[in-house]
Protein backbone atom coordinates (compact mmCIF):
# COMPACT_ATOMS: atom_id res chain seq x y z
CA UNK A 1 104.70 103.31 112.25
CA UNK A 2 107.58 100.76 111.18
CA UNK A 3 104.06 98.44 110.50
CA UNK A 4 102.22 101.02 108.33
CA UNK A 5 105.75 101.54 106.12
CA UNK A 6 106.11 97.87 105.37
CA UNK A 7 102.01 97.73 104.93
CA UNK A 8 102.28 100.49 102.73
CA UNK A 9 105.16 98.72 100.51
CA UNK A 10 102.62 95.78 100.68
CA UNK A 11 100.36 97.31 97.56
CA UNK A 12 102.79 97.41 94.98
CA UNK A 13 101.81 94.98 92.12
CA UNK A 14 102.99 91.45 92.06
CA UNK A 15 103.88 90.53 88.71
CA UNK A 16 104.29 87.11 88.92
CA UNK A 17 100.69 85.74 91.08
CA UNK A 18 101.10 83.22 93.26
CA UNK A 19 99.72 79.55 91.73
CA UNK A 20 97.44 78.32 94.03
CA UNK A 21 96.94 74.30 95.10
CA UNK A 22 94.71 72.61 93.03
CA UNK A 23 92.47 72.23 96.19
CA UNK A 24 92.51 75.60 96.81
CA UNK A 25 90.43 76.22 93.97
CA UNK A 26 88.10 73.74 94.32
CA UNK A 27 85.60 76.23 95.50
CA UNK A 28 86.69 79.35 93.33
CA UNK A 29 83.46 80.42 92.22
CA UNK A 30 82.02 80.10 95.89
CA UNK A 31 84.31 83.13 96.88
CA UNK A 32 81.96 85.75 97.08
CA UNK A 33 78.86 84.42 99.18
CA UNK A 34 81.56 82.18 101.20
CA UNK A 35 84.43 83.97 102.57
CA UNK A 36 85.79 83.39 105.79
CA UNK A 37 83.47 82.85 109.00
CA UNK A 38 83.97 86.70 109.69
CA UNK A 39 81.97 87.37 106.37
CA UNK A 40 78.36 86.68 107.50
CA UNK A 41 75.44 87.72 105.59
CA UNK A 42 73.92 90.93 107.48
CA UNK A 43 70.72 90.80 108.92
CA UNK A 44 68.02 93.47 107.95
CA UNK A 45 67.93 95.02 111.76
CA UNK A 46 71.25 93.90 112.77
CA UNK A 47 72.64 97.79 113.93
CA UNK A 48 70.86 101.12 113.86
CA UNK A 49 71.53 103.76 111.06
CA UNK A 50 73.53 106.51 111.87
CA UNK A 51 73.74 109.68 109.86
CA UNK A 52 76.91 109.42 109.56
CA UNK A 53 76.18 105.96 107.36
CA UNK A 54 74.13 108.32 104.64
CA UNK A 55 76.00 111.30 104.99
CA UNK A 56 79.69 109.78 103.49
CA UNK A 57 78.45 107.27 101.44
CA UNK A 58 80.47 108.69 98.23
CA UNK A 59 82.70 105.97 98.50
CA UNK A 60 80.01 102.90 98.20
CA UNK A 61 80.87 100.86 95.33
CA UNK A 62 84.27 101.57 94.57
CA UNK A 63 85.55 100.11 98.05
CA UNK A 64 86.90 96.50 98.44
CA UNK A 65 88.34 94.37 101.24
CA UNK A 66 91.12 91.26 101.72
CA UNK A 67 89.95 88.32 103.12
CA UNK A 68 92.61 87.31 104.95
CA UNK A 69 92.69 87.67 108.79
CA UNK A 70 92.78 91.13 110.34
CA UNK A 71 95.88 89.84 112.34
CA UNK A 72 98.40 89.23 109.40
CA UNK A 73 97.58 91.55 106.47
CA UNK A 74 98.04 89.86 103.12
CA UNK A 75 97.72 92.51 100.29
CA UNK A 76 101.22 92.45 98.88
CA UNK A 77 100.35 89.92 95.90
CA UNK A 78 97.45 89.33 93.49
CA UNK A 79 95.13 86.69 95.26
CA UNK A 80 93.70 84.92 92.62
CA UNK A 81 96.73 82.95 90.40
CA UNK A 82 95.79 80.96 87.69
CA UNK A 83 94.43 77.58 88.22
CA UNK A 84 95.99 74.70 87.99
CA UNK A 85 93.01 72.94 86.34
CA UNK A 86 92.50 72.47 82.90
CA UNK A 87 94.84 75.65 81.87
CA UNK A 88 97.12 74.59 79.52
CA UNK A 89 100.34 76.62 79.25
CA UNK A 90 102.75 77.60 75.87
CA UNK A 91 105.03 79.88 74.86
CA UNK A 92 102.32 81.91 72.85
CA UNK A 93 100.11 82.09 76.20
CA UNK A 94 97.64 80.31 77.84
CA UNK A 95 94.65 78.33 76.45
CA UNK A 96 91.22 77.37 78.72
CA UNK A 97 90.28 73.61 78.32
CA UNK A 98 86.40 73.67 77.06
CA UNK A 99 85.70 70.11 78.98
CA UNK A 100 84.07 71.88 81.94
CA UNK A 101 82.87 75.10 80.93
CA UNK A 102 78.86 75.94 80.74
CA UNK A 103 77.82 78.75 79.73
CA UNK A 104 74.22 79.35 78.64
CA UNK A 105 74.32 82.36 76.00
CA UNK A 106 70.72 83.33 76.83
CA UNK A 107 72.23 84.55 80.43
CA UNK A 108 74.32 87.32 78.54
CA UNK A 109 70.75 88.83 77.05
CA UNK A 110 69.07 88.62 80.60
CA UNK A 111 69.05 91.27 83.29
CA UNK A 112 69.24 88.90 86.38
CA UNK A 113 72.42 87.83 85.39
CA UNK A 114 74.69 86.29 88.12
CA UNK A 115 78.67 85.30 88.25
CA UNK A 116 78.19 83.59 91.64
CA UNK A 117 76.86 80.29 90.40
CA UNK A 118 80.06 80.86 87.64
CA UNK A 119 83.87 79.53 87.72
CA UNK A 120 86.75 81.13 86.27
CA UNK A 121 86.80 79.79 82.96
CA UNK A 122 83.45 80.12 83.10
CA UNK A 123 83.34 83.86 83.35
CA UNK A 124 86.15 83.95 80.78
CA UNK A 125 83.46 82.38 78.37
CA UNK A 126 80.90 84.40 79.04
CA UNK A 127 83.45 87.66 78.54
CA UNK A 128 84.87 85.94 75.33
CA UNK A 129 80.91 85.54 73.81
CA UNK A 130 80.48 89.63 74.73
CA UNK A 131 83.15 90.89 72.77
CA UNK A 132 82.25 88.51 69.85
CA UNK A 133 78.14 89.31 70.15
CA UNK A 134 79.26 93.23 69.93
CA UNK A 135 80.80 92.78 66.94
CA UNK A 136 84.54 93.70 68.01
CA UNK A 137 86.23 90.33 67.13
CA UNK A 138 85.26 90.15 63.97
CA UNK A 139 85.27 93.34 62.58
CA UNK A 140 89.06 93.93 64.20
CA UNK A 141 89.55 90.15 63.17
CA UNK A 142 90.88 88.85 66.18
CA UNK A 143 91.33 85.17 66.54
CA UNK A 144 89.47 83.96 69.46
CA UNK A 145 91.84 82.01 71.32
CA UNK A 146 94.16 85.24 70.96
CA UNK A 147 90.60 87.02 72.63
CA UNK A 148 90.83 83.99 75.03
CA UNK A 149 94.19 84.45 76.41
CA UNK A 150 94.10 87.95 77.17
CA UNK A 151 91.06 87.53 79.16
CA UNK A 152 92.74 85.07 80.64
CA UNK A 153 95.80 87.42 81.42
CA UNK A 154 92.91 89.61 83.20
CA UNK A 155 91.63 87.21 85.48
CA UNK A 156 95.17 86.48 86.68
CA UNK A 157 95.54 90.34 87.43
CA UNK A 158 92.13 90.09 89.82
CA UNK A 159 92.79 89.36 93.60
CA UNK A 160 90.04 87.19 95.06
CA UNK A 161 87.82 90.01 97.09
CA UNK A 162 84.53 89.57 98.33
CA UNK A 163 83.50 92.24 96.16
CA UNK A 164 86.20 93.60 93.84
CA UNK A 165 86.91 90.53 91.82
CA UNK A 166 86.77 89.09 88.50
CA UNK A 167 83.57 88.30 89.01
CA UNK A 168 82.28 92.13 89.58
CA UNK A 169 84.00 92.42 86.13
CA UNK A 170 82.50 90.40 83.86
CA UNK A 171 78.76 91.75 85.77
CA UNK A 172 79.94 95.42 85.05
CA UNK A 173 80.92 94.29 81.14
CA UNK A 174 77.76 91.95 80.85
CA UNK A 175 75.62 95.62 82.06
CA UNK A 176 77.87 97.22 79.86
CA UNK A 177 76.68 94.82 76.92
CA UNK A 178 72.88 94.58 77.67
CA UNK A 179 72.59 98.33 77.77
CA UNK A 180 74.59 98.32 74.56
CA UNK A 181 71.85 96.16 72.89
CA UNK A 182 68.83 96.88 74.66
CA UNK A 183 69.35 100.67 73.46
CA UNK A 184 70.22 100.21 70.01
CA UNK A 185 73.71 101.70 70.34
CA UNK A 186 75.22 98.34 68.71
CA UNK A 187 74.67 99.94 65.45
CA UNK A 188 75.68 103.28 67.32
CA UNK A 189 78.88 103.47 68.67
CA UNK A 190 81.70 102.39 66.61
CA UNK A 191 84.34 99.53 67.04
CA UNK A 192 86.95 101.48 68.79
CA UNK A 193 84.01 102.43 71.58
CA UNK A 194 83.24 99.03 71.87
CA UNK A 195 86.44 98.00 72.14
CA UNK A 196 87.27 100.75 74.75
CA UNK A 197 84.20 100.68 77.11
CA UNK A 198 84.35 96.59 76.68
CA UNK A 199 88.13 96.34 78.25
CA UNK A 200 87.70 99.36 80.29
CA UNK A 201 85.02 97.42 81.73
CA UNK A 202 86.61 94.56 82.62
CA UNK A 203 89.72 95.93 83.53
CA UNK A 204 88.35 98.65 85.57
CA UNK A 205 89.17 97.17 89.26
CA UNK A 206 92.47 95.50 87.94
CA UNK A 207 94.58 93.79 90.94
CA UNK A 208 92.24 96.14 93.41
CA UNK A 209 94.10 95.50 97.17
CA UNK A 210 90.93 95.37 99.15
CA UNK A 211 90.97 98.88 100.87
CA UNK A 212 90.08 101.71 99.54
CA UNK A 213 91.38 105.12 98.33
CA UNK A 214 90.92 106.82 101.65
CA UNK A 215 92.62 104.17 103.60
CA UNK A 216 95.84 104.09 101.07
CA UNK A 217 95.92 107.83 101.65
CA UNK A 218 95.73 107.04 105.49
CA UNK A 219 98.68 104.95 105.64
CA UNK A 220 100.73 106.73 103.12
CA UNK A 221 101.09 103.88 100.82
CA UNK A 222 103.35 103.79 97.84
CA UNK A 223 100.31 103.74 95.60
CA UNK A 224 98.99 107.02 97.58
CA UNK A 225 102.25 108.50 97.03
CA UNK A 226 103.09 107.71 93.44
CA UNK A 227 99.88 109.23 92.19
CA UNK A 228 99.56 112.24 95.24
CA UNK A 229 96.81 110.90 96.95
CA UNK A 230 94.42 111.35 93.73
CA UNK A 231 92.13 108.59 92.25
CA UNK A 232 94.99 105.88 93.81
CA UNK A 233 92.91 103.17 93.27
CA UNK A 234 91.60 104.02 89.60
CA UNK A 235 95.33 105.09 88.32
CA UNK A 236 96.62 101.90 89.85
CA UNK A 237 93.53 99.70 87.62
CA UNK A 238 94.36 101.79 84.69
CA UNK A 239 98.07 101.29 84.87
CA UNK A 240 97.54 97.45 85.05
CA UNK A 241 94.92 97.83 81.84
CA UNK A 242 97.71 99.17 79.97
CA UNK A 243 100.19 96.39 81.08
CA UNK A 244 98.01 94.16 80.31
CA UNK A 245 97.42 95.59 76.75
CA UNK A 246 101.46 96.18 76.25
CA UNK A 247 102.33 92.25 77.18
CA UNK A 248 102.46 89.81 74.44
CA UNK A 249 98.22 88.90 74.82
CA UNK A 250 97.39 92.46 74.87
CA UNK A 251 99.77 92.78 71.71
CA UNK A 252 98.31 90.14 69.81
CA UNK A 253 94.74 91.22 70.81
CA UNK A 254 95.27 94.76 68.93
CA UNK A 255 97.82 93.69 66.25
CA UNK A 256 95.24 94.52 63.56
CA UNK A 257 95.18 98.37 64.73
CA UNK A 258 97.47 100.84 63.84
CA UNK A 259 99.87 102.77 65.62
CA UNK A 260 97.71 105.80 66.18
CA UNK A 261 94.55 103.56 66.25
CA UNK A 262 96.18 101.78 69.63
CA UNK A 263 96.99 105.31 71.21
CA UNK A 264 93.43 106.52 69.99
CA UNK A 265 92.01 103.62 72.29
CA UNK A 266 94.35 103.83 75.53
CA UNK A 267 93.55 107.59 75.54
CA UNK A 268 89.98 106.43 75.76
CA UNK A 269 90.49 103.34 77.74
CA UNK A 270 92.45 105.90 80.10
CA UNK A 271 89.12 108.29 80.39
CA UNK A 272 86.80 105.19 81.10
CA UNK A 273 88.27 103.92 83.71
CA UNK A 274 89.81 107.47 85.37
CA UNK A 275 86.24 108.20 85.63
CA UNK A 276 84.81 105.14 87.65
CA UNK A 277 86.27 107.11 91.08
CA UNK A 278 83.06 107.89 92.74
CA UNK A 279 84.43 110.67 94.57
CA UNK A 280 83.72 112.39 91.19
CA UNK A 281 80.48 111.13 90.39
CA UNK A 282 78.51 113.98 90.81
CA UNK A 283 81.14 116.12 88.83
CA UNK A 284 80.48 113.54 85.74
CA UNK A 285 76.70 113.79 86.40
CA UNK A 286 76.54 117.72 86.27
CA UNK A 287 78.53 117.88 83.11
CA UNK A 288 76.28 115.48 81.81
CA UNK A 289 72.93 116.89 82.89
CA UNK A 290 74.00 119.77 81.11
CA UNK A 291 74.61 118.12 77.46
CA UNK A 292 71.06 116.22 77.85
CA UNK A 293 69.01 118.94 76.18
CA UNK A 294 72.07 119.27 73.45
CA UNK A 295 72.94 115.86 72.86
CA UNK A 296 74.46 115.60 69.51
CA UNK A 297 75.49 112.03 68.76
CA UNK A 298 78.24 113.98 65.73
CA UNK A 299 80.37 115.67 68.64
CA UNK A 300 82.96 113.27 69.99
CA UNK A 301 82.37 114.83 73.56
CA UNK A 302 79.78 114.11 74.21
CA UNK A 303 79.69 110.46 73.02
CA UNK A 304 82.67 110.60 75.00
CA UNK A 305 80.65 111.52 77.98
CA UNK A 306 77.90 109.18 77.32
CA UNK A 307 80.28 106.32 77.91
CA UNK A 308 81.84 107.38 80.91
CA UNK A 309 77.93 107.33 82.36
CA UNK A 310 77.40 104.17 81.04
CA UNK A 311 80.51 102.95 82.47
CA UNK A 312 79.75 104.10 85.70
CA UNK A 313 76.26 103.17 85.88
CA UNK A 314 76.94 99.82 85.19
CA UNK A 315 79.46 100.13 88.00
CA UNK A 316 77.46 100.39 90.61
CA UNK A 317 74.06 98.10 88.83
CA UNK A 318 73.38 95.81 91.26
CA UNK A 319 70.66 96.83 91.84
CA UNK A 320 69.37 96.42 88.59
CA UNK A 321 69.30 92.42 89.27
CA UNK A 322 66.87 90.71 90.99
CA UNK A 323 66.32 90.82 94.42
CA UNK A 324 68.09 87.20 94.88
CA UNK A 325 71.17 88.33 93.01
CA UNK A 326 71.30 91.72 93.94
CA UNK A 327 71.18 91.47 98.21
CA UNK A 328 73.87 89.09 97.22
CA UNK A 329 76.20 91.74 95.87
CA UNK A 330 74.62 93.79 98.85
CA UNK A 331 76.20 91.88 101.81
CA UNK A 332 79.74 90.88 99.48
CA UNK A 333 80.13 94.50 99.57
CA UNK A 334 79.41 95.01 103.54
CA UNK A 335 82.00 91.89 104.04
CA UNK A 336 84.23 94.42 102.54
CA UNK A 337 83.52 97.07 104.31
CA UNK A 338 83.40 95.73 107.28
CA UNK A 339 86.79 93.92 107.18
CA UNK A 340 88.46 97.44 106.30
CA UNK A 341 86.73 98.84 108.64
CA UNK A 342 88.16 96.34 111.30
CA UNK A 343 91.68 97.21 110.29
CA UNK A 344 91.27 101.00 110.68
CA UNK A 345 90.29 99.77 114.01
CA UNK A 346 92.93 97.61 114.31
CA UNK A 347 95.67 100.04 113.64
CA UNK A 348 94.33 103.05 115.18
CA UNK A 349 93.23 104.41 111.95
CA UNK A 350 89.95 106.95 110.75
CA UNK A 351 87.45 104.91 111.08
CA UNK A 352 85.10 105.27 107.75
CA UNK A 353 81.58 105.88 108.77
CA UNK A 354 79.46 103.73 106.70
CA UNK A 355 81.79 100.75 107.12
CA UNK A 356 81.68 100.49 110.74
CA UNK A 357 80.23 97.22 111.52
CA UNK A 358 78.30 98.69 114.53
CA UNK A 359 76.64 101.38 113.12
CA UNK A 360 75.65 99.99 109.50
CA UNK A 361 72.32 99.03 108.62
CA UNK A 362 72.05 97.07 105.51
CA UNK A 363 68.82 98.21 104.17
CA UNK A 364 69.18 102.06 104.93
CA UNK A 365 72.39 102.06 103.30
CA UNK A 366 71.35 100.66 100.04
CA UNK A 367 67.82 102.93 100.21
CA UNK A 368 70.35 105.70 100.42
CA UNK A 369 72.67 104.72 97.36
CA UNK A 370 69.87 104.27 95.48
CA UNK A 371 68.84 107.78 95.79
CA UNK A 372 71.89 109.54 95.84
CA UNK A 373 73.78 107.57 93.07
CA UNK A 374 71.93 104.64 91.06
CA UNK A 375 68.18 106.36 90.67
CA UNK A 376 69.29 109.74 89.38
CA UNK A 377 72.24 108.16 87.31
CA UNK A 378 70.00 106.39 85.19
CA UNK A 379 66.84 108.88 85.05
CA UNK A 380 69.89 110.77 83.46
CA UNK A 381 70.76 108.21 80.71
CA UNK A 382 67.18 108.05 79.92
CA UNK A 383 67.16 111.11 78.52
CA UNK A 384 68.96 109.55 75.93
CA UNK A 385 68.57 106.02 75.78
CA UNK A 386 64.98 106.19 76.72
CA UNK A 387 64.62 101.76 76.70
CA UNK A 388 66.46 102.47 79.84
CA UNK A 389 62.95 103.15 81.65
CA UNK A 390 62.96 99.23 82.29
CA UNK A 391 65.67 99.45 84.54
CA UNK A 392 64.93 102.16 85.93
CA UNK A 393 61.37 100.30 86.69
CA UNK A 394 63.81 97.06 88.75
CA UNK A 395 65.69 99.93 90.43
CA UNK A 396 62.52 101.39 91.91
CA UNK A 397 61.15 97.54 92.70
CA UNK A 398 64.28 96.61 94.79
CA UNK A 399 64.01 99.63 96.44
CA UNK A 400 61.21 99.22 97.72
CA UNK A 401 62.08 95.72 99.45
CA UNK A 402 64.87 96.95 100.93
CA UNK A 403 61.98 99.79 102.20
CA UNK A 404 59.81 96.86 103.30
CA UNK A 405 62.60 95.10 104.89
CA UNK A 406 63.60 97.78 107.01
CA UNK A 407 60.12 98.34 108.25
């Protein structure tokens, strides 16, 4: 018990991440698809489905992992640190060197886009370009290497998960952005919902620990406690969104706004990211299935309410990638589950059914989220973004190869 306590004190926030060796980052943007030898890709009959995989899969999505070894638990700092390469610090913050950074714009427009075959500074780029492409920079007239260094501040805040990383953020804000302009809601949302769905977006899994809400609840962590075993996990990112915002980057990004203009956004910023805890998804969904046939873009909620879907469904849009990128995502987020799932072992803990390693079956899992979560999510949003019918066409195609592979 003595163990859980200290384990539990483990998940407060480390303010101060730990720099790593300039070797150590050598392979940064490798992390996902090459974790530890533990994290193998899963093969498409490796176990048998159980019911139990389908049956609690409410979790799926919002659940992340460390990747340190199951015999010393790491999870008391954030893993990622800033790089020692090409980051030059100053008093005023901290400024990415442009030497080594490629970053095709096109990427941002496309659908398939990946962050695997990104760095760092690369994914910085590509989240400085979105908030400038929207609009938000220049109407708000923020300087972009003020833009620069609080994205920078965000990646620090991001531990190095096989799933939950910096690099699921900028894929959630990039989904964010192509639904924004692939629907026509550029010209329909105004700055301040731009500017809260784009940082709710990427701050959304801020300085995530690897295990999920459940499992904090389990061992009575501090986090558990301090917010009574309710969204943990989501209060914890949100509370490290508004850090982020109330430090000198975050001041400097919204030093144009007014006083009640900044409290306007963190209430909003607040509701975003509250609302990405998936035990509540279907809550979210029935409220907004029954707006759909009264949608009226002049009351505030239920614009309100169309961003928390959009949010969310661009949460969990893997799926909406193609098939190379997407079963990529697939098997970063069985690593995590898995490796949680061998410290509830571990420590004598409730074992989570659809992360056992035994009893999970790759393709049956993701049929199932599909159906439950992803499908019906967006056949929703249709309703009133009605371009979305091309995703929902890729949603439909990768389901049907992980169908085909599990035959």
């Amino acid at each position: 018990m003595e163990f859980l306590k200290s384990w539990a004190r483990a998940l407060k926030f480390n303010k101060s991440p730990t720099k790593k060796k300039p070797e150590e980052n050598e392979n940064e943007n490798n992390n996902i698809s090459n974790n530890n030898e533990t994290n193998q890709n899963i093969k498409p009959s490796q176990t048998q489905t159980t019911n139990e995989n389908t049956n609690n899969s409410t979790d799926v999505n919002k659940t992340s992992t460390t990747t340190t070894s199951t015999t010393t638990i790491q999870i008391n700092s954030n893993q990622n640190g800033a790089s020692t390469d090409s980051i030059n610090s100053s008093s005023s913050g901290s400024s990415i060197s442009n030497s080594d950074i490629k970053v095709n714009k096109d990427e941002l427009f496309s659908i398939d886009f990946s962050s695997f075959s990104k760095n760092k500074k690369e994914l910085i780029e590509c989240s400085l370009i979105i908030f400038e492409e929207t609009g938000i920079t220049k109407h708000l007239d923020i300087d972009r290497a003020i833009m620069e260094r609080y994205l920078y501040r965000v990646k620090e805040a991001y531990r190095d998960n096989p799933f939950h990383s910096f690099n699921h953020a900028v894929t959630v804000t990039q989904m964010i952005f192509l639904i924004i302009i692939k629907t026509q809601l550029l010209n329909i949302l105004t700055p301040m919902e731009k500017l809260a769905i784009l940082i709710a977006s990427v701050c959304h899994d801020l300085d995530h620990p690897g295990l999920n809400n459940r499992f904090q609840i389990n061992i009575k962590s501090e986090l558990a406690q301090l917010y009574n075993n309710k969204s943990v996990l989501e209060n914890h990112h949100l509370q490290q969104c508004l850090q982020t915002l109330h430090e000198q980057s975050g001041k400097d990004l919204l030093s144009k706004l007014s006083e009640t203009e900044r409290e306007i956004l963190y209430d909003q910023v607040k509701v975003l990211i509250l609302a990405t805890d998936m035990e509540n998804h279907f809550m979210y969904k029935e409220k907004f299935d029954q707006i759909i046939p009264v949608f009226d873009w002049q009351n505030k909620d239920h614009r309100e309410l169309l961003l928390i879907m959009l949010l969310k469904s661009a949460d969990i849009s893997n799926e909406l990638r193609s098939w190379e990128v997407s079963s990529k995502w697939a098997n970063a987020l069985m690593q995590e589950f898995f490796n949680q799932s061998d410290l509830e072992k571990e420590n004598n803990l409730p074992l989570t059914p659809f992360m056992v390693r035994e009893k999970v079956v790759l393709n049956s899992t993701q049929v199932s989220f599909i159906d439950k979560f992803l499908l019906p999510t967006y056949q929703a949003l249709q309703n009133i973004l009605p371009p979305l019918s091309v995703f929902i066409e890729r949603i439909n195609q990768n389901r049907q190869v992980w169908e085909a592979v599990q035959s």
